[in-house]
C-alpha atoms as a PDB file:
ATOM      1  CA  UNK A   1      54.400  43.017 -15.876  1.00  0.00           C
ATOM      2  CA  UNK A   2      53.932  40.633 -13.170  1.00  0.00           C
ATOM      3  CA  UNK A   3      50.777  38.418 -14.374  1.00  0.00           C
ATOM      4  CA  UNK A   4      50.711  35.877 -11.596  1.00  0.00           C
ATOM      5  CA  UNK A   5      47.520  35.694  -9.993  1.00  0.00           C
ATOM      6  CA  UNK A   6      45.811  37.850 -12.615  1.00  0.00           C
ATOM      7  CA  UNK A   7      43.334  34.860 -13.860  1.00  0.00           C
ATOM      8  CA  UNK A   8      42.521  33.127 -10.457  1.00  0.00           C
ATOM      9  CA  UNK A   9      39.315  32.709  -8.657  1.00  0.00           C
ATOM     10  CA  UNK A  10      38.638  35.442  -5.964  1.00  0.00           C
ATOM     11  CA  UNK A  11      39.224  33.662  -2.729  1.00  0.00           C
ATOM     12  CA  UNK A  12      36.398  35.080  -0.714  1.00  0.00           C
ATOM     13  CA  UNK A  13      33.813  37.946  -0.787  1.00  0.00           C
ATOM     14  CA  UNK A  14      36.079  41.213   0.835  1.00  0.00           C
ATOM     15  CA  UNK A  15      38.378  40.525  -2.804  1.00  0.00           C
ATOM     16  CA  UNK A  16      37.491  43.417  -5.178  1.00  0.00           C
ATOM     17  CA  UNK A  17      35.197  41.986  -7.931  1.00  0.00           C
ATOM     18  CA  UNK A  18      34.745  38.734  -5.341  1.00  0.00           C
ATOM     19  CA  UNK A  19      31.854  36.225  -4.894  1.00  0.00           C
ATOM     20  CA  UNK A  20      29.122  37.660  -2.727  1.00  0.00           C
ATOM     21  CA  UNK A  21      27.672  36.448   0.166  1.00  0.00           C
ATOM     22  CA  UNK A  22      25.622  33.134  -0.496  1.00  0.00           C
ATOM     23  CA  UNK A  23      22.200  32.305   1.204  1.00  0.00           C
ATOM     24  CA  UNK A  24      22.786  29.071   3.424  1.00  0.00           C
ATOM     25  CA  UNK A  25      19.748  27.623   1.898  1.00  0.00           C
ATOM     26  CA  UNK A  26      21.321  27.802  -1.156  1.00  0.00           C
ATOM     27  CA  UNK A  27      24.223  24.807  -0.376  1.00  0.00           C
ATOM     28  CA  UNK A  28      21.320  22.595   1.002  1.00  0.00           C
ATOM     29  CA  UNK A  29      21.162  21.317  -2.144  1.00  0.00           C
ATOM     30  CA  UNK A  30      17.999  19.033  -0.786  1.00  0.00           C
ATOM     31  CA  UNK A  31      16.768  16.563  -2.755  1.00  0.00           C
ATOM     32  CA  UNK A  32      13.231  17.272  -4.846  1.00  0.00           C
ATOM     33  CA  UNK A  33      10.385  15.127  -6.404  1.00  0.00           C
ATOM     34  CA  UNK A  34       8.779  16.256  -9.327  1.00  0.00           C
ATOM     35  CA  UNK A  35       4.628  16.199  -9.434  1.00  0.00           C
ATOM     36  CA  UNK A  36       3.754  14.246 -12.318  1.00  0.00           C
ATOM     37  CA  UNK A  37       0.551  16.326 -12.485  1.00  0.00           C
ATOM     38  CA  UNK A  38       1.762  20.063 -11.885  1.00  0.00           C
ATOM     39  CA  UNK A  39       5.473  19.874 -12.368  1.00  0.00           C
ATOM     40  CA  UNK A  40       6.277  21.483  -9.577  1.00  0.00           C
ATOM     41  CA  UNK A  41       9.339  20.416  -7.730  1.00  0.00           C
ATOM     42  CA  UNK A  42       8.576  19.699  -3.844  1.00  0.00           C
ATOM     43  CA  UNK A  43      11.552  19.190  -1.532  1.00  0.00           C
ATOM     44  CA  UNK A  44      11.423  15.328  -0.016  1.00  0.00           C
ATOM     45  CA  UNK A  45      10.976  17.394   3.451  1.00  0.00           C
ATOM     46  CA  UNK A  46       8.226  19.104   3.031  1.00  0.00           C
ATOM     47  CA  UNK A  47       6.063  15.963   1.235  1.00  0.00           C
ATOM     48  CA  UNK A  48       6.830  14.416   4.396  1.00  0.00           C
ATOM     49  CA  UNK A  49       5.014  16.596   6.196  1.00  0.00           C
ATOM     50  CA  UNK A  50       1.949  16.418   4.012  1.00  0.00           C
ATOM     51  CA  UNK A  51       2.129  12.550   4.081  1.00  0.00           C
ATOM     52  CA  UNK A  52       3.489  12.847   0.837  1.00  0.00           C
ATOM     53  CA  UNK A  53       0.962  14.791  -1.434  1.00  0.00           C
ATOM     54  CA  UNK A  54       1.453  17.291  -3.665  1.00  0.00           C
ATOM     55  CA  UNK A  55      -0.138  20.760  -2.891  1.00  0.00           C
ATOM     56  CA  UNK A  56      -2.065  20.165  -6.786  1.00  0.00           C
ATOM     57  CA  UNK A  57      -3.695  17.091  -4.099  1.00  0.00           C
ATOM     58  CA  UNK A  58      -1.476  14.543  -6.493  1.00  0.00           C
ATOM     59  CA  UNK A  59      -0.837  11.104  -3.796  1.00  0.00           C
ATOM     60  CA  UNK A  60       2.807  10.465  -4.368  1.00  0.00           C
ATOM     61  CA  UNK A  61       3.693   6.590  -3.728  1.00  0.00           C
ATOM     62  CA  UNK A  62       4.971   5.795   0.038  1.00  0.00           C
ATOM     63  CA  UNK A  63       6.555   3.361   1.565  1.00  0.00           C
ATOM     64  CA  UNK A  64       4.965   0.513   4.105  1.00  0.00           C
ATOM     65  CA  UNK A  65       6.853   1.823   7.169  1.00  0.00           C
ATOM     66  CA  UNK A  66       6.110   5.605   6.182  1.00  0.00           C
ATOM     67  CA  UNK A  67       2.340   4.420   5.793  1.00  0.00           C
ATOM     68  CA  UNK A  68       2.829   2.605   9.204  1.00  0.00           C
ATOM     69  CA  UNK A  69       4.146   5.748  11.033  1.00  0.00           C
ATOM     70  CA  UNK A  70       1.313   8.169   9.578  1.00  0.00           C
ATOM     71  CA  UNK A  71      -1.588   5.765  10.461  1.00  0.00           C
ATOM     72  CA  UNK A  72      -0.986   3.459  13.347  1.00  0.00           C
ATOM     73  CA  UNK A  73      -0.919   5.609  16.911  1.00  0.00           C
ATOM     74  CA  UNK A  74       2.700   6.071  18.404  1.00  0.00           C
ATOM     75  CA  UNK A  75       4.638   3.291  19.487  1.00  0.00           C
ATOM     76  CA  UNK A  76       1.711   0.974  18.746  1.00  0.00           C
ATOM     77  CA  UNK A  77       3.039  -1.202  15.966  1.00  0.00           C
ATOM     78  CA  UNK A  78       4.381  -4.195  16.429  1.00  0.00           C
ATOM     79  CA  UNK A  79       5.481  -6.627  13.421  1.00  0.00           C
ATOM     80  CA  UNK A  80       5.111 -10.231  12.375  1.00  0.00           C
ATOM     81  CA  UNK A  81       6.511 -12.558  10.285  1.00  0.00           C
ATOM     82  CA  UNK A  82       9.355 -10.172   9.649  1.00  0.00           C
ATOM     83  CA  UNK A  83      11.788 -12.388   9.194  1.00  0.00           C
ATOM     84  CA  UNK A  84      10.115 -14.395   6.068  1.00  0.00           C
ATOM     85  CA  UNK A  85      12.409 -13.866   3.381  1.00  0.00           C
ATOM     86  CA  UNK A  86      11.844 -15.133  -0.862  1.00  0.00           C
ATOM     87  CA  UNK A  87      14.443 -17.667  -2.263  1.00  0.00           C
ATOM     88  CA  UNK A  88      14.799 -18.652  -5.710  1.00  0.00           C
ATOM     89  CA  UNK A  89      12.567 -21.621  -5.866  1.00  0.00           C
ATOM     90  CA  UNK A  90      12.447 -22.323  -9.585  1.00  0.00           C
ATOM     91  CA  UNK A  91      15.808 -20.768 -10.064  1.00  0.00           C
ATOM     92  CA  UNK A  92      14.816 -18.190 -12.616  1.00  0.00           C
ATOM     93  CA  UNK A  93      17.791 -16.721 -14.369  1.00  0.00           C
ATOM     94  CA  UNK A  94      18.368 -13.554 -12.134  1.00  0.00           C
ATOM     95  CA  UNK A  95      15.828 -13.496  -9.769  1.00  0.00           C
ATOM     96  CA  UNK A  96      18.588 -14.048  -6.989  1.00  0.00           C
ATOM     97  CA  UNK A  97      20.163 -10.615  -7.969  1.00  0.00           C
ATOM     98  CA  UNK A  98      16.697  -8.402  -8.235  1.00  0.00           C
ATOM     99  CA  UNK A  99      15.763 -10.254  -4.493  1.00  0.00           C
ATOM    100  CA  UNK A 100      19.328  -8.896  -3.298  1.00  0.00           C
ATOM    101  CA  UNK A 101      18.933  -5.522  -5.039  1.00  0.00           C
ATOM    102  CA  UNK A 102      14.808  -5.164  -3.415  1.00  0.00           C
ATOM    103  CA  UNK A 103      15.965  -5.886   0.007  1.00  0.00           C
ATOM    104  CA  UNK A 104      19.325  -3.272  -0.147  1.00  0.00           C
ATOM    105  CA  UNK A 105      17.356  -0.471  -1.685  1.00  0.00           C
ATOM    106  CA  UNK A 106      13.891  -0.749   0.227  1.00  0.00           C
ATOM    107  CA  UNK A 107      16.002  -2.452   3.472  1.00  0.00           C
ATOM    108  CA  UNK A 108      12.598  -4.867   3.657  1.00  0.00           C
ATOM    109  CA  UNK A 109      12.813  -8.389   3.319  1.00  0.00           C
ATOM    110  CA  UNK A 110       9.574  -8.376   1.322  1.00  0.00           C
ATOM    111  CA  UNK A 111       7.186  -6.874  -0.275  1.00  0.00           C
ATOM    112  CA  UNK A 112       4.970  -6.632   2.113  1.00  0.00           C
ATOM    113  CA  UNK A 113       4.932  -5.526   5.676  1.00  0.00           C
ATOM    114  CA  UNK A 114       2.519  -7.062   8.728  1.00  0.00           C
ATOM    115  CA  UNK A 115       1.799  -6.454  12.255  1.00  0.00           C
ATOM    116  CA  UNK A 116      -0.600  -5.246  14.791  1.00  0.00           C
ATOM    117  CA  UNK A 117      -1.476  -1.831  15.507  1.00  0.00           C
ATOM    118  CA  UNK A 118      -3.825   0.825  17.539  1.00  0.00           C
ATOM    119  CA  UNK A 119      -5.725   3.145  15.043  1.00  0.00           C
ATOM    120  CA  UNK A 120      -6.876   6.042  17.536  1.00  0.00           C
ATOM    121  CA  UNK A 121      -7.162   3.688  20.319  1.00  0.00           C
ATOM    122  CA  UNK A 122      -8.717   0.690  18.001  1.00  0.00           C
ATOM    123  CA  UNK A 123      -6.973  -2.542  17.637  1.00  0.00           C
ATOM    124  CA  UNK A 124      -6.348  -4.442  14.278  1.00  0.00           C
ATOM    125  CA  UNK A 125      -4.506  -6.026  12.231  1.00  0.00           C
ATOM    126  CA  UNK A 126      -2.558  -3.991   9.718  1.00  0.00           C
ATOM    127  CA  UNK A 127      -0.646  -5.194   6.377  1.00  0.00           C
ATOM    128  CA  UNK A 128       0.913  -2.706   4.152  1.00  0.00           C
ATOM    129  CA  UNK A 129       2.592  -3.538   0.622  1.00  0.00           C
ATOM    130  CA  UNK A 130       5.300  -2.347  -0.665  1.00  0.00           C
ATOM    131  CA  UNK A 131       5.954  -0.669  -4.093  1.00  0.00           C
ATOM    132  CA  UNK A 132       9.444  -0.540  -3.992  1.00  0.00           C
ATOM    133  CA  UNK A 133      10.325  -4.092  -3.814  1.00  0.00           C
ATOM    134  CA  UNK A 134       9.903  -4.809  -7.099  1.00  0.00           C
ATOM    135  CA  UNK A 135       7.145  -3.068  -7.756  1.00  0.00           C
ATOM    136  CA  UNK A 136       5.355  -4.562  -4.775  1.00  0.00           C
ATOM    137  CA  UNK A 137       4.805  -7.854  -6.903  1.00  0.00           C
ATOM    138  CA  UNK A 138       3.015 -10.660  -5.322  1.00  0.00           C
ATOM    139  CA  UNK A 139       5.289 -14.168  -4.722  1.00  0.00           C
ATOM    140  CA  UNK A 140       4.904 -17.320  -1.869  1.00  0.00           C
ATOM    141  CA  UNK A 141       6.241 -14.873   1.538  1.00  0.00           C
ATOM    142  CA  UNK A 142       4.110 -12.261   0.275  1.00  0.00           C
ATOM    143  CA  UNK A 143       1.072 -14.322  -0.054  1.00  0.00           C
ATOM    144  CA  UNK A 144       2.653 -16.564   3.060  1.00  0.00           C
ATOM    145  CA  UNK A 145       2.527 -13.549   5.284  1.00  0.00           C
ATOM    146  CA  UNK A 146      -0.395 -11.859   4.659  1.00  0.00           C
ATOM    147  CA  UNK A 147      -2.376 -15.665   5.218  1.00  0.00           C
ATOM    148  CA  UNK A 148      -0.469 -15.806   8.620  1.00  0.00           C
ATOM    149  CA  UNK A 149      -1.738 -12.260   9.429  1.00  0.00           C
ATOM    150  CA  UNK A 150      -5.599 -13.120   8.276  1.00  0.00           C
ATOM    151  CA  UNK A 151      -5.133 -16.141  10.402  1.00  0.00           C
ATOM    152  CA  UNK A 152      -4.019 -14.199  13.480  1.00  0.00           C
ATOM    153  CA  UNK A 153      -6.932 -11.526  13.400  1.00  0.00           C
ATOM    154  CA  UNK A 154      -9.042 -14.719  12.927  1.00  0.00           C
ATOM    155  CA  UNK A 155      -8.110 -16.363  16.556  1.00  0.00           C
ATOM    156  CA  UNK A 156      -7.742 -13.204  18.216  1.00  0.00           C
ATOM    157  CA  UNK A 157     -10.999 -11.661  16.799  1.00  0.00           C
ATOM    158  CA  UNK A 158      -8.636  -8.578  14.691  1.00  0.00           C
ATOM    159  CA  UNK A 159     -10.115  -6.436  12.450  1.00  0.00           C
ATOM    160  CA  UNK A 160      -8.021  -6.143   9.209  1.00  0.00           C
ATOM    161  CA  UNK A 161      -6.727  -3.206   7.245  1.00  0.00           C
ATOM    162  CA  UNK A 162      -4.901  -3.351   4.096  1.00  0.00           C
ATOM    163  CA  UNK A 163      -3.009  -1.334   2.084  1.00  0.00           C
ATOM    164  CA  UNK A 164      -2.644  -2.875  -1.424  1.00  0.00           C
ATOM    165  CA  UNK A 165       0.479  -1.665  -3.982  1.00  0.00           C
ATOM    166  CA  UNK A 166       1.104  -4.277  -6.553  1.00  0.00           C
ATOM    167  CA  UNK A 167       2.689  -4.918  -9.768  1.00  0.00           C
ATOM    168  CA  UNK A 168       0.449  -8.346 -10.142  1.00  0.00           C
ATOM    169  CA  UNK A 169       1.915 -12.328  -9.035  1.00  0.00           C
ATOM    170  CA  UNK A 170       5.335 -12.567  -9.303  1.00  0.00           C
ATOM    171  CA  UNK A 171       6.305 -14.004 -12.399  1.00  0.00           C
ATOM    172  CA  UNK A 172       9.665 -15.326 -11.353  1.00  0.00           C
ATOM    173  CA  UNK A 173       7.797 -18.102  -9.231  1.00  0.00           C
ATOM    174  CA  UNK A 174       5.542 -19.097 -11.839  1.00  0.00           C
ATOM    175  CA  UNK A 175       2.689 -21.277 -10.647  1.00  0.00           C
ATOM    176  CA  UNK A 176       3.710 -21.029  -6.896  1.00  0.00           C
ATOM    177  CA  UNK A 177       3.319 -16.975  -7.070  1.00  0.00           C
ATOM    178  CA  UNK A 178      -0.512 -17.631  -8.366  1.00  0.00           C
ATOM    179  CA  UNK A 179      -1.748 -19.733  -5.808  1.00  0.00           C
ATOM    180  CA  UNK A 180      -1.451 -17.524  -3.202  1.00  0.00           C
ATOM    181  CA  UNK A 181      -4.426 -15.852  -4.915  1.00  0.00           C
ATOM    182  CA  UNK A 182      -6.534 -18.848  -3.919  1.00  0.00           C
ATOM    183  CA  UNK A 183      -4.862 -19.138  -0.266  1.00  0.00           C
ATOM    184  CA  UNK A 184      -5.143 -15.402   0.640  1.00  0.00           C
ATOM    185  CA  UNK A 185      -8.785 -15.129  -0.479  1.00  0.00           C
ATOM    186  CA  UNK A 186      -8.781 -19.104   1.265  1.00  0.00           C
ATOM    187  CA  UNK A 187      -8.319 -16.877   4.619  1.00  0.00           C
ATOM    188  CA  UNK A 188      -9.793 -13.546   3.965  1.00  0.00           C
ATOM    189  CA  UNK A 189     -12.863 -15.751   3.990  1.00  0.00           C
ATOM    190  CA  UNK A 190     -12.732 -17.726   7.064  1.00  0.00           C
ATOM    191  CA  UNK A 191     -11.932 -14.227   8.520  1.00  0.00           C
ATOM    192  CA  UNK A 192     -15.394 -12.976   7.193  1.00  0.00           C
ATOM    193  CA  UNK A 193     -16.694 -16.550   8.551  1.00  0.00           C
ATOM    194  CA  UNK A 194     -15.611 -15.141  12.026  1.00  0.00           C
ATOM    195  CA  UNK A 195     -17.848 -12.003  12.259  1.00  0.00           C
ATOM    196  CA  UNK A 196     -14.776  -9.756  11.690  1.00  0.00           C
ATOM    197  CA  UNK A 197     -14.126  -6.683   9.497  1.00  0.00           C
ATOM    198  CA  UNK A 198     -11.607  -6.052   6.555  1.00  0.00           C
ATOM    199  CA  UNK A 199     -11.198  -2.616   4.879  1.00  0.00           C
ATOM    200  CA  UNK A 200      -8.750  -2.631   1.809  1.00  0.00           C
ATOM    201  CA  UNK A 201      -7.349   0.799   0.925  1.00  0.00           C
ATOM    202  CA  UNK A 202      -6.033   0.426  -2.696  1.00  0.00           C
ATOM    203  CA  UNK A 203      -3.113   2.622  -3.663  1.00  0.00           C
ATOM    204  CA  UNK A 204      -1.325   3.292  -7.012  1.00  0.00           C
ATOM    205  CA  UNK A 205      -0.746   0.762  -8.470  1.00  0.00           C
ATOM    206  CA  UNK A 206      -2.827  -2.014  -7.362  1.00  0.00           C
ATOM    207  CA  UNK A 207      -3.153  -4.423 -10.542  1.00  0.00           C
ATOM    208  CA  UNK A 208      -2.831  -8.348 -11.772  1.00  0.00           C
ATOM    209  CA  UNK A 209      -3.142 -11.285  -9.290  1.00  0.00           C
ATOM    210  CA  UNK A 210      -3.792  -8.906  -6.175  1.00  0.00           C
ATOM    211  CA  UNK A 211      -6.600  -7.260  -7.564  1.00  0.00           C
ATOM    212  CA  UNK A 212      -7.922 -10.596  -8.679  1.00  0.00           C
ATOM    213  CA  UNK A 213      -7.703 -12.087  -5.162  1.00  0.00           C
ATOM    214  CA  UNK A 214      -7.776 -10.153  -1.633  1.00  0.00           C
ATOM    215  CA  UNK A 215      -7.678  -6.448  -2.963  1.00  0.00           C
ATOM    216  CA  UNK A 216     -11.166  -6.655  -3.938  1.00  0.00           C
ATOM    217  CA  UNK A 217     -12.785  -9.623  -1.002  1.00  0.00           C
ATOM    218  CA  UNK A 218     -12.685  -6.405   1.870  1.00  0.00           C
ATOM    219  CA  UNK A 219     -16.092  -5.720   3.251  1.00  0.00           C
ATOM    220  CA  UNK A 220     -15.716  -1.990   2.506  1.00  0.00           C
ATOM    221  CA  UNK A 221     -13.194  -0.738  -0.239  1.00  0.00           C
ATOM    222  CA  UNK A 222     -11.081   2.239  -0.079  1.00  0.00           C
ATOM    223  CA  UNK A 223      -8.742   4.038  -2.834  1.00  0.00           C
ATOM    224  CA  UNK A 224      -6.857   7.173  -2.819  1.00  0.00           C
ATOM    225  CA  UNK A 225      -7.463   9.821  -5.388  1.00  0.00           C
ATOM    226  CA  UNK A 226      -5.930   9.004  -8.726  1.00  0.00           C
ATOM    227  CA  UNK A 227      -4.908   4.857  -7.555  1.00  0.00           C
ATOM    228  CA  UNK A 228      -4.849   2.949 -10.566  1.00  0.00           C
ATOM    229  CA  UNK A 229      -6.306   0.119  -9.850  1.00  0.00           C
ATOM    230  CA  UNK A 230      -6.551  -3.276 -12.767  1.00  0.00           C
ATOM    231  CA  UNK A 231      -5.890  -6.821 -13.883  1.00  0.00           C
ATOM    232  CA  UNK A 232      -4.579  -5.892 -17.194  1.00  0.00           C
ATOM    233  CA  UNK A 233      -3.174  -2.796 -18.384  1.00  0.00           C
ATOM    234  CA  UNK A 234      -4.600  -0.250 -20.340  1.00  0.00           C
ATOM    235  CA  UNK A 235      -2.660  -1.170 -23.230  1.00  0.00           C
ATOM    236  CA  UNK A 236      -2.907  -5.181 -23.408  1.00  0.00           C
ATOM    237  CA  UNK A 237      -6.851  -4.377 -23.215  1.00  0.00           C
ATOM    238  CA  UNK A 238      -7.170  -1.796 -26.284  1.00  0.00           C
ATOM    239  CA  UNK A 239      -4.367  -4.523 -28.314  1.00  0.00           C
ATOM    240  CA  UNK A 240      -7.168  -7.120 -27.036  1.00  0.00           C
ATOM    241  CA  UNK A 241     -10.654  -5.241 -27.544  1.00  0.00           C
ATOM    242  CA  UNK A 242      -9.423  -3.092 -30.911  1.00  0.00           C
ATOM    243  CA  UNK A 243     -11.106  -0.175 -29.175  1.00  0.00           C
ATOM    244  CA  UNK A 244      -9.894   3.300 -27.239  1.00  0.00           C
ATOM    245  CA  UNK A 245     -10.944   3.100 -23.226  1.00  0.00           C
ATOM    246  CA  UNK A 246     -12.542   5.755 -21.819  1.00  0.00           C
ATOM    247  CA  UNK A 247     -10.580   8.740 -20.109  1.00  0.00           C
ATOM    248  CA  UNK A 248      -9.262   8.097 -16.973  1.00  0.00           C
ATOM    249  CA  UNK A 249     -10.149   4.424 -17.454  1.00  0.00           C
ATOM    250  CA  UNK A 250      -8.430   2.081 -14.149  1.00  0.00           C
ATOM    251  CA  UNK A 251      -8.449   5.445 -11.884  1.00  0.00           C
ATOM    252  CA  UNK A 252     -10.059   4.888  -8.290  1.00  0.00           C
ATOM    253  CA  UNK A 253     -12.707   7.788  -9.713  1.00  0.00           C
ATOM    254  CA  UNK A 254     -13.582   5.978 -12.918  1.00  0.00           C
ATOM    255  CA  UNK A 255     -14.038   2.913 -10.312  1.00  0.00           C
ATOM    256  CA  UNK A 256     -16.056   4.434  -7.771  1.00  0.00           C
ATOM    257  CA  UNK A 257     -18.264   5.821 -10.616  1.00  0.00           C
ATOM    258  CA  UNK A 258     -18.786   2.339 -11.885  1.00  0.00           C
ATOM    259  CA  UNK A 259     -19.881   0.505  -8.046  1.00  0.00           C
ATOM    260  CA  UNK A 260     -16.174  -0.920  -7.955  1.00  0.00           C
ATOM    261  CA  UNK A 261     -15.064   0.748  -5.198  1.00  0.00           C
ATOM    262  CA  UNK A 262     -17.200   2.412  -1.741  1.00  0.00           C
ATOM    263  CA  UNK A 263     -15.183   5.551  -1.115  1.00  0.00           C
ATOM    264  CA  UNK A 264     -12.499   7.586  -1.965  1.00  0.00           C
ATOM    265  CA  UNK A 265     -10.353   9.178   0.540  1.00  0.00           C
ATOM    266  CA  UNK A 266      -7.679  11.109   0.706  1.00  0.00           C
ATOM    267  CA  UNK A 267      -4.087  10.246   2.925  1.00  0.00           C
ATOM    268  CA  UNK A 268      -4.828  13.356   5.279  1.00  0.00           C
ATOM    269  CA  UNK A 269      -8.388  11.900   6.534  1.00  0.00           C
ATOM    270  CA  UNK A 270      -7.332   8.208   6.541  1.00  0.00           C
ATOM    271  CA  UNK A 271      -6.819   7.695  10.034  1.00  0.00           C
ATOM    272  CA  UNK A 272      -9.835   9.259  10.720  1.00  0.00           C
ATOM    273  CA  UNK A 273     -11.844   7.319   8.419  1.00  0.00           C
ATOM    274  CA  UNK A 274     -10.401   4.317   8.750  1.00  0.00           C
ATOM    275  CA  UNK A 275     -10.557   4.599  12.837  1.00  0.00           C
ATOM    276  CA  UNK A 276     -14.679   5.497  12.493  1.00  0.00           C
ATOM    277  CA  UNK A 277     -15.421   2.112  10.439  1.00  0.00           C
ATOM    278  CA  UNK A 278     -13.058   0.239  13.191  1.00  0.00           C
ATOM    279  CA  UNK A 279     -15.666   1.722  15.628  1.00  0.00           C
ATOM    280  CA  UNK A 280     -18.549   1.407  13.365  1.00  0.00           C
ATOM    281  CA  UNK A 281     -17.443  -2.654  12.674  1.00  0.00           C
ATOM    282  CA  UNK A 282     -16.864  -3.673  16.111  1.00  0.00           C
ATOM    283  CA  UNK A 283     -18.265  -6.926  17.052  1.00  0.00           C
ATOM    284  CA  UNK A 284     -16.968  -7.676  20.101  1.00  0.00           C
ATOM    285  CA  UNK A 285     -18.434  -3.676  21.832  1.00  0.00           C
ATOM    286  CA  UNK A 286     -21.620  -4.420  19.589  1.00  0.00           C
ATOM    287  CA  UNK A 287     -22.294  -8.017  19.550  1.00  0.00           C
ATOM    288  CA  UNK A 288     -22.521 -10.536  16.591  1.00  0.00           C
ATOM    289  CA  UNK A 289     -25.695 -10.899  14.986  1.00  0.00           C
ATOM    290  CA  UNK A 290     -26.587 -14.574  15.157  1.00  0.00           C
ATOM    291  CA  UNK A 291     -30.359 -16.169  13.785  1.00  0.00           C
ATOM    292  CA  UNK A 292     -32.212 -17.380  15.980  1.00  0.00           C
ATOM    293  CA  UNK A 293     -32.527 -21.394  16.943  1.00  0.00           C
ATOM    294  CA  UNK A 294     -36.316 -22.463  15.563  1.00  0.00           C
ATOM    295  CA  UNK A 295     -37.747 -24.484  17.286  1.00  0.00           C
ATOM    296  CA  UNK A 296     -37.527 -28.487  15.823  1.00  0.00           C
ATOM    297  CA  UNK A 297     -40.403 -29.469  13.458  1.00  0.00           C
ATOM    298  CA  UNK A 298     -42.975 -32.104  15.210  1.00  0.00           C
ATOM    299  CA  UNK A 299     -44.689 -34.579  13.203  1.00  0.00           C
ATOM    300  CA  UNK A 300     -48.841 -34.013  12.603  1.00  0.00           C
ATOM    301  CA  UNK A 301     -50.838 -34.794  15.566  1.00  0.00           C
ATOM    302  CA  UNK A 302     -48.038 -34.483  18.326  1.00  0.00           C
ATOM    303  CA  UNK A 303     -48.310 -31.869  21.032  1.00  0.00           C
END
């Protein structure tokens, strides 16, 4: 009894007892993300089209350039400071390796990406952070860059919009990473000094030194539906305070209930949001509102 052949895979679908036809879709094999709040598993592709959010209305995290390419108007961004790069300052055992690991899988230099921009036909300045680079953390370029950018809107009379994502100062520069709360906030306010307009949009997670420092100084605040948004975490504060926080304690709805926050909007009516207060905010179409001079006080009995 000839037995060769008897046990091997059917070569293709005409063999009796063969493989059927497959669907094409089938070998696509595309890769999914997985909705925290619904469980249901979303191919990258189509999150992309909804500016990554989940049909449940759950805001996935995004990257600075995807943020830049959903909000800014075509062809309208340009970039500065991009070549500011983080060195090992205090030579903290690692932090050479994480720096080399952020930059190959986010391909930024940073965490933080700045520029210009149009915002249906408005001009400002635009900074967006980025959660991937080590979680977005906070050290000397970060706080470096974003100071150049405030500083730039400042002489060219910008408005500024910024998207915060932030793991808190980064520890790995010590002392150096926390004074960039002071010199960020330093020129958010000589930008405010200036007559101009800053909107922060806070995004999950925006925590630690950034919330402490420019995060909160914008003249209107923004979050997305379901942002966390701290100093501590939830955990460090119940160890601290002995007591259970309140559901959904640190959500941009728990903050927005309690006068922390103006608005909550979500990433498809951004643009349009954002692009009305640009309009609404415009002092150089409106004017600046200035006192008046008085006149100078005369002694009794003159004229």
């Amino acid at each position: 009894m000839n037995l060769m052949g008897l046990f091997r895979s059917p070569q293709n679908e005409l063999e009796k007892g063969g493989k059927q036809p497959k669907n094409p879709q089938e070998d696509l094999h595309e890769i999914t993300n997985t909705c925290p709040k619904c469980g249901t598993q979303t191919p990258v592709s189509e999150l992309w089209d909804s500016q990554n959010v989940c049909r449940c209305g759950h805001h996935f995290r995004m990257t600075a350039r995807q943020r830049i390419s959903f909000l800014a108007d075509e062809d309208s961004f340009t970039e500065l400071d991009g070549d500011l790069t983080s060195r090992d300052i205090l030579e903290f055992p690692n932090y050479e390796n994480k720096l080399k690991s952020a930059r190959l899988a986010t391909r930024e230099k940073e965490a933080v990406v700045c520029g210009t921009a149009k915002i249906e036909g408005e001009d400002c300045a635009l900074f967006c952070m980025e959660p991937h680079f080590m979680m977005g953390s906070m050290g000397t370029v970060v706080g470096e860059k974003i100071t150049r950018l405030f500083e730039y809107a400042t002489e060219h009379r910008l408005p500024v919009i910024g998207f915060t994502a932030a793991g808190g100062a980064r520890m790995q520069e010590g002392i150096l990473s926390l004074m960039q709360m002071a010199k960020t906030s330093g020129a958010v306010r000589l930008h405010s000094d200036a007559g101009l307009f800053y909107l922060t949009v806070l995004t999950d997670p925006t925590t630690g030194g950034v919330t402490a420092s420019f995060a909160m100084d914008g003249d209107v605040i923004m979050a997305e539906p379901g942002a966390m948004v701290g100093f501590a975490g939830a955990r460090v504060i119940e160890q601290t305070i002995r007591k259970k926080l309140p559901e959904g304690f640190q959500r941009a709805e728990f903050l927005l209930e309690h006068g922390f926050i103006d608005l909550i909007t979500p990433r498809s009516r951004q643009k349009a949001v954002i692009a009305q207060l640009l309009r609404m905010h415009d002092s150089e179409k409106q004017g600046v509102c200035t006192p008046p001079e008085t006149e100078p006080e005369t002694e009794e009995g003159e004229a």
